[in-house]
Protein backbone atom coordinates (compact mmCIF):
# COMPACT_ATOMS: atom_id res chain seq x y z
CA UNK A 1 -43.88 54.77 6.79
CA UNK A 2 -41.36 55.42 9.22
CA UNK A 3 -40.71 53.36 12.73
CA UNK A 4 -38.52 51.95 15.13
CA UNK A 5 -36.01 54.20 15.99
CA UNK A 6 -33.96 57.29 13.97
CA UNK A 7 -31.28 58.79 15.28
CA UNK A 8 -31.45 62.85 16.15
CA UNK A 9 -27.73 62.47 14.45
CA UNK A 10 -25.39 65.25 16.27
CA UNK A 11 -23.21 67.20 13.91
CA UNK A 12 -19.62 67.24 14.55
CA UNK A 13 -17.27 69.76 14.10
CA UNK A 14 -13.40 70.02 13.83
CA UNK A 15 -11.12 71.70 16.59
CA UNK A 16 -12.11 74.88 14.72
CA UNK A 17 -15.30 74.77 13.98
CA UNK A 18 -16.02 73.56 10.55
CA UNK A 19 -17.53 70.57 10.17
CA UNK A 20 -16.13 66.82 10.45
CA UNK A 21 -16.55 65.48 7.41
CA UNK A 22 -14.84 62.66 8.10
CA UNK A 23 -15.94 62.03 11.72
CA UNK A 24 -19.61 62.69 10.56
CA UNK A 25 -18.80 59.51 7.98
CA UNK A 26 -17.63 57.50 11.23
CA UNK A 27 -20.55 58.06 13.20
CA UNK A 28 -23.78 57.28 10.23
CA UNK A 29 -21.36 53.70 10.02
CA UNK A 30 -21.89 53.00 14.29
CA UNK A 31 -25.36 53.95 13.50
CA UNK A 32 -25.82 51.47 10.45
CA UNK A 33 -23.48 48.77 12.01
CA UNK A 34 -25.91 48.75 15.34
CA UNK A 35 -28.97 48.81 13.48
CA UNK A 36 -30.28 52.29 14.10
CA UNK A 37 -33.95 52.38 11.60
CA UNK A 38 -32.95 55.35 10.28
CA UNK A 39 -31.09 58.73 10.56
CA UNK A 40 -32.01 62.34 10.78
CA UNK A 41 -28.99 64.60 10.03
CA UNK A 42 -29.76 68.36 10.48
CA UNK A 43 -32.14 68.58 12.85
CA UNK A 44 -32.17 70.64 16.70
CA UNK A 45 -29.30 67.35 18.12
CA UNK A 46 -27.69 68.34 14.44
CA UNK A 47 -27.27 72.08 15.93
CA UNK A 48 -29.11 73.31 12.69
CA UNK A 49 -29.60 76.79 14.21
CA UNK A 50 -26.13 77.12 14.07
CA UNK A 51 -25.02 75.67 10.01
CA UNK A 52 -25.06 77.79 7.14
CA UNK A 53 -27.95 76.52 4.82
CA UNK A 54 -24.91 75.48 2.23
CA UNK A 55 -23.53 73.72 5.06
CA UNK A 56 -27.15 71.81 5.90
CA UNK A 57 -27.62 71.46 2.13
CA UNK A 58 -23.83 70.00 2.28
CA UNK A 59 -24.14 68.01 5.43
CA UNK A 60 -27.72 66.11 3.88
CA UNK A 61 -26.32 65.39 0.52
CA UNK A 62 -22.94 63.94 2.35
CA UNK A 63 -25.72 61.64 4.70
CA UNK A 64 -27.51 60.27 1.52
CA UNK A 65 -23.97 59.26 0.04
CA UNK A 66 -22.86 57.47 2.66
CA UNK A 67 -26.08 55.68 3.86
CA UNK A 68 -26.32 54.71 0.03
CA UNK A 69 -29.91 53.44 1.01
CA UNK A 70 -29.59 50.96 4.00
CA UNK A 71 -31.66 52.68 5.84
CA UNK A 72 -34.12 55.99 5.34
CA UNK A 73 -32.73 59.49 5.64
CA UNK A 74 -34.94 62.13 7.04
CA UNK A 75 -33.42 65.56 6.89
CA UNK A 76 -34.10 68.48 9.40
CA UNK A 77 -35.42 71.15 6.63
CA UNK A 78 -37.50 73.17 8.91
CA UNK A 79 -37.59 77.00 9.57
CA UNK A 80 -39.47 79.71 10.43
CA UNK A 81 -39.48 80.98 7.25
CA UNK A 82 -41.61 79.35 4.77
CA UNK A 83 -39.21 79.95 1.60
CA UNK A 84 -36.25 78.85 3.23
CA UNK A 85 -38.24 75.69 4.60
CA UNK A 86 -38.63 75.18 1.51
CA UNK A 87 -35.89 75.61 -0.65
CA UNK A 88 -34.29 73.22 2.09
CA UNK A 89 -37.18 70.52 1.85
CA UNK A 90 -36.25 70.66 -2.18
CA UNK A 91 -32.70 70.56 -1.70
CA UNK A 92 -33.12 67.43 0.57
CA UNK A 93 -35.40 65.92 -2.08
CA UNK A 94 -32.98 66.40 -4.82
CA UNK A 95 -29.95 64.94 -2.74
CA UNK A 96 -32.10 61.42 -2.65
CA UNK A 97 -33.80 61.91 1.08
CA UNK A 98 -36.22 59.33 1.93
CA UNK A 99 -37.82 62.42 4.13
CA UNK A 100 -37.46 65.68 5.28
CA UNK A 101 -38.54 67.05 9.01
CA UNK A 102 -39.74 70.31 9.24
CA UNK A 103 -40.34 71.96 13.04
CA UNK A 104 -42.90 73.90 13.33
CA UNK A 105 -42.10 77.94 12.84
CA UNK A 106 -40.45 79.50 16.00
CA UNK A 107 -39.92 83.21 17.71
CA UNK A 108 -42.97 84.14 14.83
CA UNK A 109 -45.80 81.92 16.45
CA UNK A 110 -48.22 80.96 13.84
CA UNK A 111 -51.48 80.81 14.64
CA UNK A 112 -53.41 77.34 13.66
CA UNK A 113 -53.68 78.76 10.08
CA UNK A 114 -50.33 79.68 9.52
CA UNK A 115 -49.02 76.55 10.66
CA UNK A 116 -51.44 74.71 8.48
CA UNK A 117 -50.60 77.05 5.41
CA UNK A 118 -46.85 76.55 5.94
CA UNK A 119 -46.92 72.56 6.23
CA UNK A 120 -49.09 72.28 3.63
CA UNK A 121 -47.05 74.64 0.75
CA UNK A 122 -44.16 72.77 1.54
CA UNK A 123 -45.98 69.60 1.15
CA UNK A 124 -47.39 70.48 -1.99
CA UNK A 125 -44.23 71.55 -3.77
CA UNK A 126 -41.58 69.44 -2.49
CA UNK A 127 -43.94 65.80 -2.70
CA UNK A 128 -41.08 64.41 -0.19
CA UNK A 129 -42.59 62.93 2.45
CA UNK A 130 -42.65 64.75 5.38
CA UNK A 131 -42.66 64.14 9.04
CA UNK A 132 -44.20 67.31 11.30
CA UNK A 133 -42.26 68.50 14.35
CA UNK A 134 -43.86 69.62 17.47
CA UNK A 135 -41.36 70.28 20.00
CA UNK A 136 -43.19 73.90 22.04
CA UNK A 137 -40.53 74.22 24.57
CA UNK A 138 -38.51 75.19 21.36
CA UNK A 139 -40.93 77.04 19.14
CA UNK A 140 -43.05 78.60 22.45
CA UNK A 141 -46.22 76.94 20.05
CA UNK A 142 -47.93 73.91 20.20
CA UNK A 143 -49.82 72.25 17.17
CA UNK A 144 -53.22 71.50 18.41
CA UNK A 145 -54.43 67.37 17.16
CA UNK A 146 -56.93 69.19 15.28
CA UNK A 147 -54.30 70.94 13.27
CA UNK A 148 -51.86 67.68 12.66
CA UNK A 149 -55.59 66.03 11.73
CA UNK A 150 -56.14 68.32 8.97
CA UNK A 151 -52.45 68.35 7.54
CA UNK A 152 -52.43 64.27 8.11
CA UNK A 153 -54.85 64.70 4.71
CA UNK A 154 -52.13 65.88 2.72
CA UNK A 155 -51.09 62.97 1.40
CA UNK A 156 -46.96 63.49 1.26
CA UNK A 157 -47.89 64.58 5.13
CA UNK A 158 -47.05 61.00 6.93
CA UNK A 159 -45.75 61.35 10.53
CA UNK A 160 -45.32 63.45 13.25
CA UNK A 161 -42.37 63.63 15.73
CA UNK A 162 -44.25 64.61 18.91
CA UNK A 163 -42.11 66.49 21.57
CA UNK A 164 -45.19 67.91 23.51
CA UNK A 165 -44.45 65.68 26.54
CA UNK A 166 -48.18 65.21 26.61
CA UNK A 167 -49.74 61.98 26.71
CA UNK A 168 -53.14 62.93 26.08
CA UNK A 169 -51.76 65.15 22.97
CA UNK A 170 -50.78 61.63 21.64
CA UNK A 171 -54.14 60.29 22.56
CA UNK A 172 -56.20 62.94 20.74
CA UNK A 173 -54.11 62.61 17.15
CA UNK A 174 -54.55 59.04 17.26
CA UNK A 175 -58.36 59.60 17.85
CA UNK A 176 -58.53 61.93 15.75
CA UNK A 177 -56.03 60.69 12.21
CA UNK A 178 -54.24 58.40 10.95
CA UNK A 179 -50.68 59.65 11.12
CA UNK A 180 -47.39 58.07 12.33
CA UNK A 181 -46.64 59.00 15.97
CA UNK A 182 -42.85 59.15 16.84
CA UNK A 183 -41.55 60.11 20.16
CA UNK A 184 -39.44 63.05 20.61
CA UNK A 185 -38.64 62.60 24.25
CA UNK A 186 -36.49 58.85 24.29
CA UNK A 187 -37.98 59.07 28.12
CA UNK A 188 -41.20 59.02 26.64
CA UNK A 189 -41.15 56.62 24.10
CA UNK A 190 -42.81 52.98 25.40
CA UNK A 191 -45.56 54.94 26.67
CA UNK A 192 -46.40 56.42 24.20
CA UNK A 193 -45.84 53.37 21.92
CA UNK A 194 -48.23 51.67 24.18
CA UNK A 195 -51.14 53.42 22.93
CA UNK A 196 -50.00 53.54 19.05
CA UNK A 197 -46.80 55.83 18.50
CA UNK A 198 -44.47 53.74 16.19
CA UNK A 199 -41.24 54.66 17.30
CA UNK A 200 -39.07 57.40 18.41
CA UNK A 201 -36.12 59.82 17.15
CA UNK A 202 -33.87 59.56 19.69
CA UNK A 203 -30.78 61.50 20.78
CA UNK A 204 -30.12 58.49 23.17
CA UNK A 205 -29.70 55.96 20.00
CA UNK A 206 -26.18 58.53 19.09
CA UNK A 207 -24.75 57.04 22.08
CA UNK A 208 -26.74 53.43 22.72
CA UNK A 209 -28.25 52.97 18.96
CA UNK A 210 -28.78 49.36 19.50
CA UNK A 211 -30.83 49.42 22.55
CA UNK A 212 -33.20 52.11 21.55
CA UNK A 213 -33.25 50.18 17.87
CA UNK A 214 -34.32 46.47 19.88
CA UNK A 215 -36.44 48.24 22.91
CA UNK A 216 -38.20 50.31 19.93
CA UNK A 217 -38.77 47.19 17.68
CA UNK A 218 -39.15 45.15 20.30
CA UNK A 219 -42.49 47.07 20.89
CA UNK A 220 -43.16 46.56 17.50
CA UNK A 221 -43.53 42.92 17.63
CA UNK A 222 -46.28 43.14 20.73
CA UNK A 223 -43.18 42.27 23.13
CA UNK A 224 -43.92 45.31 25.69
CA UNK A 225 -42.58 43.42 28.56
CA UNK A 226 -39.08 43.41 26.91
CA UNK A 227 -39.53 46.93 25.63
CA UNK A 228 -40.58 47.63 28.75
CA UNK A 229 -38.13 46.32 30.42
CA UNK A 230 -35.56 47.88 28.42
CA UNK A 231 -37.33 51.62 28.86
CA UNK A 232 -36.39 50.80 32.68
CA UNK A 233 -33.16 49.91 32.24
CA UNK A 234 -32.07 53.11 30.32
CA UNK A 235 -34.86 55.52 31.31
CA UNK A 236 -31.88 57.89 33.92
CA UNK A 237 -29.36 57.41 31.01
CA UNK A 238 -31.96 59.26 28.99
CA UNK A 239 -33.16 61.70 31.37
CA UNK A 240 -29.18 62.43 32.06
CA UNK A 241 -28.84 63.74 28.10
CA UNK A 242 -31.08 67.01 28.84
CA UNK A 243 -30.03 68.18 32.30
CA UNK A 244 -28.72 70.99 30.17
CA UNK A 245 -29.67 71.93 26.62
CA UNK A 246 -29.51 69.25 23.92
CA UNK A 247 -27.48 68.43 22.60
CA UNK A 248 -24.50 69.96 25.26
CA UNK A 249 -24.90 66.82 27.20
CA UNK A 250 -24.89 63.87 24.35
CA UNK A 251 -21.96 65.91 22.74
CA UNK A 252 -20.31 65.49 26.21
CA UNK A 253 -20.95 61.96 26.49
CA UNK A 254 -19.91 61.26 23.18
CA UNK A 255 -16.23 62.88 24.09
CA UNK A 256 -16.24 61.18 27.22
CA UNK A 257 -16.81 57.67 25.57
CA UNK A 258 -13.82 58.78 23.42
CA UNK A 259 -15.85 59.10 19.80
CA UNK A 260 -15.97 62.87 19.58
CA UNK A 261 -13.88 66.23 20.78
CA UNK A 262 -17.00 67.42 22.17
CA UNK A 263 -17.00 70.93 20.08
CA UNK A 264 -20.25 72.72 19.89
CA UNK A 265 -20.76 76.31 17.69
CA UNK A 266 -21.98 79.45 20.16
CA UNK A 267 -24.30 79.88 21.82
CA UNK A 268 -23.76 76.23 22.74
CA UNK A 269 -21.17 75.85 25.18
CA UNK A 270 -19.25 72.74 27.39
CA UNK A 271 -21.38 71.68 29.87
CA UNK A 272 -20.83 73.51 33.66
CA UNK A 273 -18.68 71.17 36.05
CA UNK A 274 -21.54 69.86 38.21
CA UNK A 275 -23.73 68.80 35.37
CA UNK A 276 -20.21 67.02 33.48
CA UNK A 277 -19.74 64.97 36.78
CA UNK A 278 -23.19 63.81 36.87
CA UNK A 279 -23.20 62.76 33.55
CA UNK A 280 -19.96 60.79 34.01
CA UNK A 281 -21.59 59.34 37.08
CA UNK A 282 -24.56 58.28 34.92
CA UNK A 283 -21.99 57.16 32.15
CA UNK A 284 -19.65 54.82 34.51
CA UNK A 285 -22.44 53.16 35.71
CA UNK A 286 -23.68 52.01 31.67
CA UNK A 287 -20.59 50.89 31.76
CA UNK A 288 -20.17 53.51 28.50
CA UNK A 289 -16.92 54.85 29.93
């Protein structure tokens, strides 16, 4: 249901702190004018630890207005608490999302069970589609195959954004269910297309959206010596967006390409001196700045 490649949209925020309204506007346009698949407001690039629920309910409704339907939203909903996951998965509904992603709990660490339990009560009273999240250097769990197998039955349960950084993770869902695979690592992403993933939502595509759309579809199509070829070409652009925590780094790049003041809510911070000239380094020689 959903491929190629979705943007991990970053949220931006005024001089002060509240949010952009206007700038967030400007940025879903690049996105839609360079042929990103499909955005993602509101999730971990979105700094969703950090909004207000009326803010994320605020921030997803504003996305579906402005997209208007040219591409797919799928909202970050996700929480470690199972009523507030899903009062946001029906507020996303309501507001006209295509989908809503939902990480898997954090800090609580739900065994197998619970994380089977929560998915599948969300699933079951929202009847959004809904894409899984397993991203364990967040959460400090990782969703076993066996577990995405079993929730891959639910039948509003259609994808799975896999952060694991595990190859053979990948290998053993696709042996194991039907689901679609996307990438959560853009560094990742054409190898783990090459054995079935369908795409990839990417915190590279907020800063190079129609590369990562054409390498992405590009795969698509069989053509794995362009995608591959592309992967190549912007594989240290992508590894330079987490030398510190996402998304400090494509928040920085953003300001230095001269699309964004660079503000970030605490605990996120500007990045230290030494990362901020590697990053320009990296930047200058895209020819992004």
């Amino acid at each position: 249901m959903f491929k190629g490649s979705y943007v991990a949209l970053i949220t931006p925020f005024k001089d002060n702190g509240q949010i952009d309204e206007k700038k967030f506007e400007e940025l879903i346009e690049f996105q839609i004018k360079n042929k990103t698949n499909g955005i993602v407001p509101c999730g971990c690039t979105g700094e969703a630890a950090t909004l207000k629920h009326e803010e994320q309910k605020g921030l997803i409704r504003l996305c579906c207005d402005i997209v208007k339907r040219r591409v797919p939203v799928v909202a970050g909903t996700g929480s470690n608490n199972t009523e507030e996951a899903l009062l946001l998965t029906q507020s996303a509904k309501k507001a006209g999302c295509d989908g809503a992603l939902l990480i898997t709990p954090y800090y609580n660490k739900p065994t197998d069970e619970g994380q089977y339990l929560h998915y599948k009560r969300i699933a079951d009273e929202t009847k959004i589609p809904i894409m899984l999240y397993n991203v364990p250097s967040r959460t400090g769990v990782c969703m076993k195959p066996e577990t995405i197998a079993r929730l891959s039955k639910v039948s509003n349960i259609v994808a799975v954004k896999e952060a694991s950084g595990s190859m053979d993770q990948i290998s053993k869902i696709i042996s194991l269910c039907d689901i679609d695979i996307l990438s959560g690592d853009d560094s990742m992403t054409i190898p783990m297309m090459s054995i079935g993933a369908c795409g990839v939502v990417s915190v590279a595509a907020n800063i190079i959206p129609e590369k990562i759309s054409k390498m992405t579809n590009d795969a698509l199509n069989g053509d794995f010596k362009s995608a591959g070829s592309m992967h190549n070409d912007v594989f240290e652009l992508c590894k330079s967006l987490f030398i510190e925590t996402n998304p400090i780094p494509v928040k920085t790049a953003l300001m230095l390409m001269g699309m964004l003041n660079g503000v970030m809510r605490l605990p996120l911070c500007g990045m230290m001196k030494k990362s901020e000239t590697e990053l320009k380094s990296v930047l200058k020689e895209y020819k992004l700045i």
